[in-house]
Protein backbone atom coordinates (compact mmCIF):
# COMPACT_ATOMS: atom_id res chain seq x y z
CA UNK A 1 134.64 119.86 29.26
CA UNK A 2 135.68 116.82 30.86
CA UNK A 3 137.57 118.57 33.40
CA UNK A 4 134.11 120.18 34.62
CA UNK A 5 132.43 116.80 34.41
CA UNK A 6 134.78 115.76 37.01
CA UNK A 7 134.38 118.40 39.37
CA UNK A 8 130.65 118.53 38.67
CA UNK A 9 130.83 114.40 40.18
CA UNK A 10 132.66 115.90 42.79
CA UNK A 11 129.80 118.07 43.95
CA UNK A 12 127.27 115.19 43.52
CA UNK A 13 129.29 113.17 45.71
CA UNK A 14 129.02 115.74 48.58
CA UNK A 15 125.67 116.21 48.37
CA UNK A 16 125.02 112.46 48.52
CA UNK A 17 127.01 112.25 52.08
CA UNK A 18 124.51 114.94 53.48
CA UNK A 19 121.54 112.37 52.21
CA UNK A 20 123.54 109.26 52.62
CA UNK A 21 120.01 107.45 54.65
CA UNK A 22 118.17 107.85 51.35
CA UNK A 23 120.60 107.48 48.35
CA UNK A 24 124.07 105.38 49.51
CA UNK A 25 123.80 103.70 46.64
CA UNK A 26 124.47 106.92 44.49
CA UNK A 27 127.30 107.31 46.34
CA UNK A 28 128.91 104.57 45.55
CA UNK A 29 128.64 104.69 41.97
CA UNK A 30 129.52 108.23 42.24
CA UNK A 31 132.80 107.13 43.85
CA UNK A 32 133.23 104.48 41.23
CA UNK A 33 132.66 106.83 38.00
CA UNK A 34 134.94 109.62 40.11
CA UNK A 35 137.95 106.37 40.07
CA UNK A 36 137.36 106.44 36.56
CA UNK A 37 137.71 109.69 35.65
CA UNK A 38 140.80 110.84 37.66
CA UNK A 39 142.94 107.34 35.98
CA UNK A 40 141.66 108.73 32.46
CA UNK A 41 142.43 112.56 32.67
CA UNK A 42 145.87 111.83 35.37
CA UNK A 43 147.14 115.13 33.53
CA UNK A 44 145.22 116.91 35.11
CA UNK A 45 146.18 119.88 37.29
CA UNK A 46 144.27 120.45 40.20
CA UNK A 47 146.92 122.38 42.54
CA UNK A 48 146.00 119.23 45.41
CA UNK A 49 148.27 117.06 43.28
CA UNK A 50 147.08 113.39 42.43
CA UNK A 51 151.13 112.15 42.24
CA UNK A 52 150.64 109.81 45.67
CA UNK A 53 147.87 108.41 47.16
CA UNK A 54 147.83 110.50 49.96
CA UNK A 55 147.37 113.72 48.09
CA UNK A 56 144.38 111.61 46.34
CA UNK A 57 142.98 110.69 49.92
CA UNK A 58 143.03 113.96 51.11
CA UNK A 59 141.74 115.30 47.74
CA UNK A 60 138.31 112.91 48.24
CA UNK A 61 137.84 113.53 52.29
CA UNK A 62 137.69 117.40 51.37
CA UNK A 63 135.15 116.80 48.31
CA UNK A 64 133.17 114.37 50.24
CA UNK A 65 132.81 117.16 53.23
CA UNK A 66 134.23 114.25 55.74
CA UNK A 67 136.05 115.68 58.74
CA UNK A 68 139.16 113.77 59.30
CA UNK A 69 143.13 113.16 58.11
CA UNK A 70 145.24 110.77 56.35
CA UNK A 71 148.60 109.80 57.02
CA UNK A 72 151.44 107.24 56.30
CA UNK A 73 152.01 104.46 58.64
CA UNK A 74 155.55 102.34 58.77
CA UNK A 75 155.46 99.45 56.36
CA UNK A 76 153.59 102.17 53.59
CA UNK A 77 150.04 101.77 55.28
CA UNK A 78 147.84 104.40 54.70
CA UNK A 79 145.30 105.40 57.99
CA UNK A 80 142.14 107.86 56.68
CA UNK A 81 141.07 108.63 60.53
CA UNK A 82 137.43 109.99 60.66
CA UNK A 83 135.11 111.35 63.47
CA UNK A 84 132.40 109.66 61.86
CA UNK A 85 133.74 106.48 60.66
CA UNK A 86 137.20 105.86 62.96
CA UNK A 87 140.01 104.86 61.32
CA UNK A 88 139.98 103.06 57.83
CA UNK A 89 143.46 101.49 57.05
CA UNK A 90 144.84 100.41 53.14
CA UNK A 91 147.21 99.53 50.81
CA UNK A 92 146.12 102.77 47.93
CA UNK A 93 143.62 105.13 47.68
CA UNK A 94 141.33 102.41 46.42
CA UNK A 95 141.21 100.35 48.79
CA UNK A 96 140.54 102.71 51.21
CA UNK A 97 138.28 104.17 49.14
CA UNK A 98 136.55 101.00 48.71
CA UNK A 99 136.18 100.45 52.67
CA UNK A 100 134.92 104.00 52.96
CA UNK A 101 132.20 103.49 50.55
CA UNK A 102 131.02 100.23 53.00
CA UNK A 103 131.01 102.07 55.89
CA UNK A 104 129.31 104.22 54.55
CA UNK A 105 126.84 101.49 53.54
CA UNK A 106 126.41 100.30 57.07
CA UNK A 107 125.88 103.61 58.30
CA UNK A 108 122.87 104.38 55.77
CA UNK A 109 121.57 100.53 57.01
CA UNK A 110 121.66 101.47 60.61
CA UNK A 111 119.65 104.79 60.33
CA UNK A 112 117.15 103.09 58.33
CA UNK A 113 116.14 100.15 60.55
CA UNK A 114 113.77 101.44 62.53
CA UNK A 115 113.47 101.03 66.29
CA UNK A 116 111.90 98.06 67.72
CA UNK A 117 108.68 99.02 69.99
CA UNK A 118 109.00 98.71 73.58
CA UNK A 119 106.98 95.99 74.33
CA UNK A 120 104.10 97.23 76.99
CA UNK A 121 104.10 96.16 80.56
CA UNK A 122 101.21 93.79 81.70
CA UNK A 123 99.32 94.48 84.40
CA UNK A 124 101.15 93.09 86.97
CA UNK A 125 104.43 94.90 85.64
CA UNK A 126 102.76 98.18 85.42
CA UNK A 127 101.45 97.66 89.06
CA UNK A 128 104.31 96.43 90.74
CA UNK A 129 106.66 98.49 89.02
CA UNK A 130 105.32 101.67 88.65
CA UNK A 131 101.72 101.97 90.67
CA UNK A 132 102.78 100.46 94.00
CA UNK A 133 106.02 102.84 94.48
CA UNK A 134 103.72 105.84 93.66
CA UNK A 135 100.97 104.37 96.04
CA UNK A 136 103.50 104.08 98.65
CA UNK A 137 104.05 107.97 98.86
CA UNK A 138 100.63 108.56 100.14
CA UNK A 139 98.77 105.00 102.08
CA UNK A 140 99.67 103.38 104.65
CA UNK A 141 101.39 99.35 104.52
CA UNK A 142 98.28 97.80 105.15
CA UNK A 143 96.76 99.68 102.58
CA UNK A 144 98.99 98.17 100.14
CA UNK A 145 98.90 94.68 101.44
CA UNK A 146 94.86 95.20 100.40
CA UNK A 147 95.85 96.24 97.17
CA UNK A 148 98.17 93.42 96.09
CA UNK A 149 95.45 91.14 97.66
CA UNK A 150 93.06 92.35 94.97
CA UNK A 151 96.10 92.44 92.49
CA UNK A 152 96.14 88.34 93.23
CA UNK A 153 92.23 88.13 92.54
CA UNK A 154 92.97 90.11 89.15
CA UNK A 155 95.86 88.02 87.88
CA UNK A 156 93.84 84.83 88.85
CA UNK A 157 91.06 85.61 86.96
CA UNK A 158 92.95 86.20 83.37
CA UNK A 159 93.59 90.14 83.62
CA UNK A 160 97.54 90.27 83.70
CA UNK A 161 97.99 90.99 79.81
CA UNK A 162 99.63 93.72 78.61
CA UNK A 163 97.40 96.74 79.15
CA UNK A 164 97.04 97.63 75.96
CA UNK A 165 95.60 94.69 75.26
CA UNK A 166 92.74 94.63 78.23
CA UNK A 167 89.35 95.33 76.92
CA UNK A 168 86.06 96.40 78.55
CA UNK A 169 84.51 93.57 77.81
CA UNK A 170 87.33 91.53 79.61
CA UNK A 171 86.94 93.58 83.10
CA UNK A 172 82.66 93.45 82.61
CA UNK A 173 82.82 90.01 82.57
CA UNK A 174 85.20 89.37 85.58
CA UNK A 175 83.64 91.77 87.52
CA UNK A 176 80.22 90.39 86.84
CA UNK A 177 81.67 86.90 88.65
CA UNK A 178 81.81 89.21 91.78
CA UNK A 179 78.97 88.21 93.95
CA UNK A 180 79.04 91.13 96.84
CA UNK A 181 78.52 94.77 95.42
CA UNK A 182 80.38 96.13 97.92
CA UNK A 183 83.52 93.94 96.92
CA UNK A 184 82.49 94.14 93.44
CA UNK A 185 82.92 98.40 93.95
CA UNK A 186 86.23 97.66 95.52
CA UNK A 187 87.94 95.81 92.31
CA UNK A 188 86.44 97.75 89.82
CA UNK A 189 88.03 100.48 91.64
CA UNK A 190 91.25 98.96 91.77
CA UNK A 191 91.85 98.11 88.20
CA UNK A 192 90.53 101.87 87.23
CA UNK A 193 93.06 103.44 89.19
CA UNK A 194 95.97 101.55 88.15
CA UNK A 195 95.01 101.90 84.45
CA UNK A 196 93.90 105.71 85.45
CA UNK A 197 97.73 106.53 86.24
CA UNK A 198 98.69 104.02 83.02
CA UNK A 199 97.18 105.93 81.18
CA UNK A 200 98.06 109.40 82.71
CA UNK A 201 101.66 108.55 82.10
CA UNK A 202 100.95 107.52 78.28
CA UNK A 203 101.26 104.08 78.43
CA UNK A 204 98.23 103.26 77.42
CA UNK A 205 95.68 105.96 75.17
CA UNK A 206 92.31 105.06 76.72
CA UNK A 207 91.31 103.60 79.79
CA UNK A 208 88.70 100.47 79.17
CA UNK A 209 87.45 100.86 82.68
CA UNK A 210 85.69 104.42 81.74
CA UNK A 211 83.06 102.06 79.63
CA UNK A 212 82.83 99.26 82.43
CA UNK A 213 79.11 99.80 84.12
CA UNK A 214 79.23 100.94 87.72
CA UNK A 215 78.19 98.94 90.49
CA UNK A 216 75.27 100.09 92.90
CA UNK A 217 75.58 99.58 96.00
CA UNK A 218 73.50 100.66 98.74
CA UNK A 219 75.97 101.71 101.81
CA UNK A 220 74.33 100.93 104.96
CA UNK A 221 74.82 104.28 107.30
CA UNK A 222 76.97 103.01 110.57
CA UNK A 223 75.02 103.77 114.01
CA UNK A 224 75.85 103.90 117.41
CA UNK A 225 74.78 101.96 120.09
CA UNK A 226 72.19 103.38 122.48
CA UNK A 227 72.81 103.54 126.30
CA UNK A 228 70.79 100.83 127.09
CA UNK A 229 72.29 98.98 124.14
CA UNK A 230 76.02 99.52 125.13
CA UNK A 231 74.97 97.83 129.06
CA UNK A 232 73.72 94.89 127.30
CA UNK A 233 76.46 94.35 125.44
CA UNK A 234 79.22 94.60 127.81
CA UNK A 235 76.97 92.40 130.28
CA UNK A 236 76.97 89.76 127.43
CA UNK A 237 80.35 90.21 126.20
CA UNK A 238 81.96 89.89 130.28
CA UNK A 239 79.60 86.83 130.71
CA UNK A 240 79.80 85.00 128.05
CA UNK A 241 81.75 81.64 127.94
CA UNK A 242 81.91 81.69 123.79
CA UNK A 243 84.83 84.13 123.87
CA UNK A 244 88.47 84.29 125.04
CA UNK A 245 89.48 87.07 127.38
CA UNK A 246 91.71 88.64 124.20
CA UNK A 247 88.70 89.06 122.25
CA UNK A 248 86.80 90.44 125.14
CA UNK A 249 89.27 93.22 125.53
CA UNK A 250 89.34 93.98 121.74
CA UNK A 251 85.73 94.20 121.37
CA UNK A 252 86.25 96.71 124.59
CA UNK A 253 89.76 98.48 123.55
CA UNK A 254 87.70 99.25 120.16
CA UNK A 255 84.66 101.12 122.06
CA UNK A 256 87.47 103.01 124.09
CA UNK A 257 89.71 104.50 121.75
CA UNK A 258 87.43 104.88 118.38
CA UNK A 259 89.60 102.48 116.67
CA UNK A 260 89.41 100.58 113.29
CA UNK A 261 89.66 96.83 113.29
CA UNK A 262 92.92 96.59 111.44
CA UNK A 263 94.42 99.60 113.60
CA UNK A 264 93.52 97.76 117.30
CA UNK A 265 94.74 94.55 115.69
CA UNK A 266 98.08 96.08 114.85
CA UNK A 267 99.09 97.52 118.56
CA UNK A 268 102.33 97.03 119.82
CA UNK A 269 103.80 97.47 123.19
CA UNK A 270 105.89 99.95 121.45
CA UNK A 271 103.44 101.87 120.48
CA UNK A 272 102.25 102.40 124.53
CA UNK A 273 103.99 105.23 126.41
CA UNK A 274 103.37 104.54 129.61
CA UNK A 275 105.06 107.05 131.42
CA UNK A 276 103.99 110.14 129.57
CA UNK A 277 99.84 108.49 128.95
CA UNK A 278 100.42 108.29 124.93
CA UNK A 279 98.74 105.77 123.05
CA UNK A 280 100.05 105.23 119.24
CA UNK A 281 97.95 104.31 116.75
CA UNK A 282 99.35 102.81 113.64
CA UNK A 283 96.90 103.63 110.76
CA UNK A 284 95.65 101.39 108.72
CA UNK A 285 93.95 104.08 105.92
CA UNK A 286 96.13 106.29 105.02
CA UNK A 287 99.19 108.25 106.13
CA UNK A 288 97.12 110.72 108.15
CA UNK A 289 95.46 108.21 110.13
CA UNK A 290 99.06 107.05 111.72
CA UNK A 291 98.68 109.36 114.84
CA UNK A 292 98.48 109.58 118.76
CA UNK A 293 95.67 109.64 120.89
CA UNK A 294 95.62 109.96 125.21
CA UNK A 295 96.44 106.58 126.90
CA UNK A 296 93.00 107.28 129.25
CA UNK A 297 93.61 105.14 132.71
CA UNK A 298 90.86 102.49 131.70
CA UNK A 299 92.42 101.85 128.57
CA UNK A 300 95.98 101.94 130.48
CA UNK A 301 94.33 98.95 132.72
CA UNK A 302 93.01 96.98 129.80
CA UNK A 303 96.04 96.66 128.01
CA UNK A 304 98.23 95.86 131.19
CA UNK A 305 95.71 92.75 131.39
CA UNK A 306 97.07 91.32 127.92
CA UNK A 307 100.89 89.92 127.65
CA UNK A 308 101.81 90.71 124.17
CA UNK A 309 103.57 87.48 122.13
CA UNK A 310 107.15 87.88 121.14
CA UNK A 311 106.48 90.26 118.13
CA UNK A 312 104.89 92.49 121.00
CA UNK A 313 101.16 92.61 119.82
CA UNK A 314 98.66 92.58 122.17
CA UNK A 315 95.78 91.00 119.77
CA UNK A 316 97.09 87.85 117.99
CA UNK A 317 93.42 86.10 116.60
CA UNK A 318 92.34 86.24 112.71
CA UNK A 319 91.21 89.63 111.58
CA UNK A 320 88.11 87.92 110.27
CA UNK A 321 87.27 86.61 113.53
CA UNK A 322 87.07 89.54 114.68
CA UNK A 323 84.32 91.02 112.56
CA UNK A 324 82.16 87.64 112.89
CA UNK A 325 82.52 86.85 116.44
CA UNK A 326 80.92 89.90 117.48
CA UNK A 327 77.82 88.34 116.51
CA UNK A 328 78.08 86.31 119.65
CA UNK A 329 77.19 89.11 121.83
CA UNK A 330 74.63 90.91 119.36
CA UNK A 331 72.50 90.13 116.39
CA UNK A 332 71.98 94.18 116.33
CA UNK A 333 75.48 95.63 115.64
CA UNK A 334 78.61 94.62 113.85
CA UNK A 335 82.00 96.01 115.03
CA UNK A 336 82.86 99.30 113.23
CA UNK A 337 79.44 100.66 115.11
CA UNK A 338 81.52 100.40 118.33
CA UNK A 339 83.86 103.31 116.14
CA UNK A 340 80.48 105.34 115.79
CA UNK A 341 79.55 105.11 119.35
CA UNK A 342 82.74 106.36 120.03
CA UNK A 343 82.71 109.37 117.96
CA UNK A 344 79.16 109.87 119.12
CA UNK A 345 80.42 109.99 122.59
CA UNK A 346 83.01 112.16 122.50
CA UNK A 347 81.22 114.85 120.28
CA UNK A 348 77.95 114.41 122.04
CA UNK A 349 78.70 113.51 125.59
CA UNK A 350 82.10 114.57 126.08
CA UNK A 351 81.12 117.99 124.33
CA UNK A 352 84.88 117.39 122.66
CA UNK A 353 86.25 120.05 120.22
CA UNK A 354 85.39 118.02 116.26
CA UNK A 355 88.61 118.85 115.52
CA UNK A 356 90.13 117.07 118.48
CA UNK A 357 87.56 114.09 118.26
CA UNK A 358 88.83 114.16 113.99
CA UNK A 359 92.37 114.03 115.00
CA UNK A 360 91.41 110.74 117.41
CA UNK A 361 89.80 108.97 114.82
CA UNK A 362 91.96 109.60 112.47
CA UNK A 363 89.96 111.55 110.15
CA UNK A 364 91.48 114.46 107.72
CA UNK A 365 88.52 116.30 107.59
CA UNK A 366 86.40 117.16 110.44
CA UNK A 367 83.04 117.16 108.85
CA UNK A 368 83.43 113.56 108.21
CA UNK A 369 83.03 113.30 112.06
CA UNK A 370 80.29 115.32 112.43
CA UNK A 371 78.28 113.85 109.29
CA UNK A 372 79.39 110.23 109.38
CA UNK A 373 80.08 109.14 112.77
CA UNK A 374 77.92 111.42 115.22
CA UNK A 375 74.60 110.52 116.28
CA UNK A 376 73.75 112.11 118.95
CA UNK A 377 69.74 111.01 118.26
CA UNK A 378 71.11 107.23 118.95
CA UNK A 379 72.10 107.20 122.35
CA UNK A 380 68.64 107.69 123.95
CA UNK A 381 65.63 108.37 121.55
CA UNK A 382 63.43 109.41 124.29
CA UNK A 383 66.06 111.86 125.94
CA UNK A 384 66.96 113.41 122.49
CA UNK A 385 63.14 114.40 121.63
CA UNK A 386 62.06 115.26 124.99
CA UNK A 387 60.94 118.51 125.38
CA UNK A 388 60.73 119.23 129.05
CA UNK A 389 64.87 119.08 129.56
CA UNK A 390 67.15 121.51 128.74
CA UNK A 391 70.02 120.68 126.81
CA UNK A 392 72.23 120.97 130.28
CA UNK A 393 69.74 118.42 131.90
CA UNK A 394 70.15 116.43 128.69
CA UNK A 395 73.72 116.35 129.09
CA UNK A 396 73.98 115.37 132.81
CA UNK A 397 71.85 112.63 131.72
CA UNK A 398 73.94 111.54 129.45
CA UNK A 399 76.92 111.52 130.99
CA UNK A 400 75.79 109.54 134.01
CA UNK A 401 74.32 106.68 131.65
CA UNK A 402 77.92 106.93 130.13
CA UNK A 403 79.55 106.71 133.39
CA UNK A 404 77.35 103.07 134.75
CA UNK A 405 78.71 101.64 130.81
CA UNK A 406 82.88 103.00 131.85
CA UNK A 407 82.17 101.18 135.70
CA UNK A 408 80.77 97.98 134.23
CA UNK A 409 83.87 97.35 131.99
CA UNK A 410 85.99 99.15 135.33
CA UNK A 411 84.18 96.52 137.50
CA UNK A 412 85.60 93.75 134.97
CA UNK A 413 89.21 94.73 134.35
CA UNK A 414 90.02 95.28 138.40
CA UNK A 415 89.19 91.07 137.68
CA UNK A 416 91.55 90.34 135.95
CA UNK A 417 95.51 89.67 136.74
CA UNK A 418 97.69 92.84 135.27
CA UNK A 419 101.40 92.68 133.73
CA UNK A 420 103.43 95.55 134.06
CA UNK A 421 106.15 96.81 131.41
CA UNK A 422 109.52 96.75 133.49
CA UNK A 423 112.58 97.09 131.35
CA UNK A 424 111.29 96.27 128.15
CA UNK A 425 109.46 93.05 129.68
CA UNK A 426 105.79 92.23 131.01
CA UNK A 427 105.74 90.42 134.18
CA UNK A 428 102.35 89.13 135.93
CA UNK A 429 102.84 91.09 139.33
């Protein structure tokens, strides 16, 4: 009977290894009562033989179902070497026994300690981390200079927590401290995207910003400027004492090539191909609206009457100036209606393929030409509604109205001294 007891222990202690995260301590009294038992009954035969302590070792490795050896060092050490526990070194089968059984201990306290949580990224981590590099595949520099801009405004106002910590209530009430709709729009649309993609990557399980209350904003539809509008202006703009010639020539670069502010602000004389009449633009938007346009001869003239600075840009004033000094020349327009007049222009006057005039601008889709920036009603009221023209007399029309605005601002460049590009340097000729 006893001799079954044993080897009924024996089993329990193998089946404790296989649970050894839930009942360790089992295991070690198993061990313990197992000690007992084979120093009372040493007579008996199990064919392993218990007559050294190696025969012992290797007796408990095979009932405990641990892969491994023993063997006799010099100097009568005794090494049990494990895959699971390395190598466990002793005097007798005890100790060794006794180290095993701690190991083991350690083993069951690692598995059951559980994982500390990864502690989430604030807002500022999250969006220069992980939002900005996956911006970058698809906008343009400038674009993401805007974008950590508004980040700034965002971390100013008490929004860089950790994002799962950013309520509703929190982006309401900043938002709300917005005066300007427009800019209000912009941020609101800033935070949703960058907790959008949080939360599309599963660091965060709702998005607060799908219960923040949209901002209305009434757009105000660009125009272009009529004929007789587009003489006054260049006769006020050539005239006027209030502005420096640089400024002069962006307001007039602008109407000629269809650009936006930031993308005339950021010309190089790199980007200028003189010899082949290629004009890069660098976009501003997004990575479409990097492209190449004609280098027209006017355009060719107006930029050989501007020495670029030593960074090679050709306009060097504050963006913002730009947009307000305008105003100096007319109450009636601001500056990204010159961009309409050009695209009315081109599709109305130059009869230009939308595609081609798309391309220009800078536009990926076509049909925002055609629905946003041409109207062709703008340019002369009277003409457009007239009913006694055709549409060829209509267009003659046009283009000689078009043709006084190009020699006014001819007229004024042939005044001004030129700089030609000769071996990578402008010099006044």
């Amino acid at each position: 009977m006893e001799n079954s007891y044993i080897t009924h222990q024996l089993g329990n202690i193998a089946q404790y290894v296989d649970i050894i995260d839930r009942q360790s301590s089992e295991i070690k009294n198993s061990l313990c009562v197992l000690l007992g038992y084979i120093k009372a009954f040493s007579d008996f035969d199990t064919g392993h033989g218990y007559d050294n302590h190696l025969e012992e070792i290797k007796l408990m490795i095979i009932q405990l179902n641990i892969k491994g050896s023993v063997r006799q060092r010099p100097g009568g050490l005794l090494e049990l070497r494990t895959r699971a526990f390395g190598s466990i070194y002793g005097r007798s089968k005890e100790e060794i026994e006794l180290k095993l059984t701690q190991r083991l201990k350690q083993v069951q306290d690692s598995n059951q300690q559980l994982p500390r949580a990864k502690r989430p990224p604030t807002l500022s981590e999250f969006f220069t981390e992980i939002y900005l590099p996956h911006k970058r595949q698809s906008v343009s520099e400038e674009h993401i200079h805007e974008l950590n801009r508004y980040m700034d405004l965002l971390k100013q106002n008490g929004l860089d927590i950790a994002l799962n910590k950013i309520t509703t209530l929190q982006i309401e009430k900043y938002l709300n401290t917005i005066e300007k709709t427009r800019t209000r729009q912009i941020v609101r649309g800033v935070i949703n995207n960058i907790l959008k993609y949080a939360k599309q990557l599963s660091v965060i399980k709702h998005n607060p910003c799908d219960d923040v209350s949209k901002t209305k904003h009434i757009t105000k539809k660009g125009r272009a400027l009529s004929f007789a509008d587009q003489k006054e202006f260049f006769i006020t703009l050539f005239y006027t004492t209030e502005l420096r010639l640089d400024k002069k020539l962006y307001y007039t670069f602008v109407y000629l090539t269809g650009t936006r502010r930031n993308e005339a602000m950021s010309i190089k004389n790199t980007d200028i191909d003189y010899n082949n009449n290629i004009l890069h633009i660098p976009g501003t938007k997004t990575e479409t609206s990097d492209r190449d346009i004609p280098l027209i001869p006017l355009v060719k003239t107006l930029l050989m009457c501007i020495q670029p600075n030593d960074r090679g840009k050709f306009f060097t004033f504050d963006k913002a100036d730009a947009t307000r000094d305008i105003k100096l020349v007319t109450a009636k327009y601001h500056l990204h209606e010159l961009r309409h007049t050009f695209g009315t222009i081109a599709m109305c006057v130059k009869k230009s393929d939308p595609k081609t005039v798309a391309l220009y601008m800078g536009h990926a889709d076509p049909h925002v030409t055609l629905n946003t920036y041409t109207h062709p009603e703008q340019l002369d009221r009277q003409l457009f509604y007239d009913g006694s023209l055709s549409d060829e007399q209509k267009s003659q029309i046009m283009q000689e109205r078009y043709s006084e605005i190009l020699d006014i601002i001819s007229e004024f460049l042939d005044g001004i001294p030129k700089f030609y590009p000769q071996n990578n340097q402008l010099q006044k000729c």
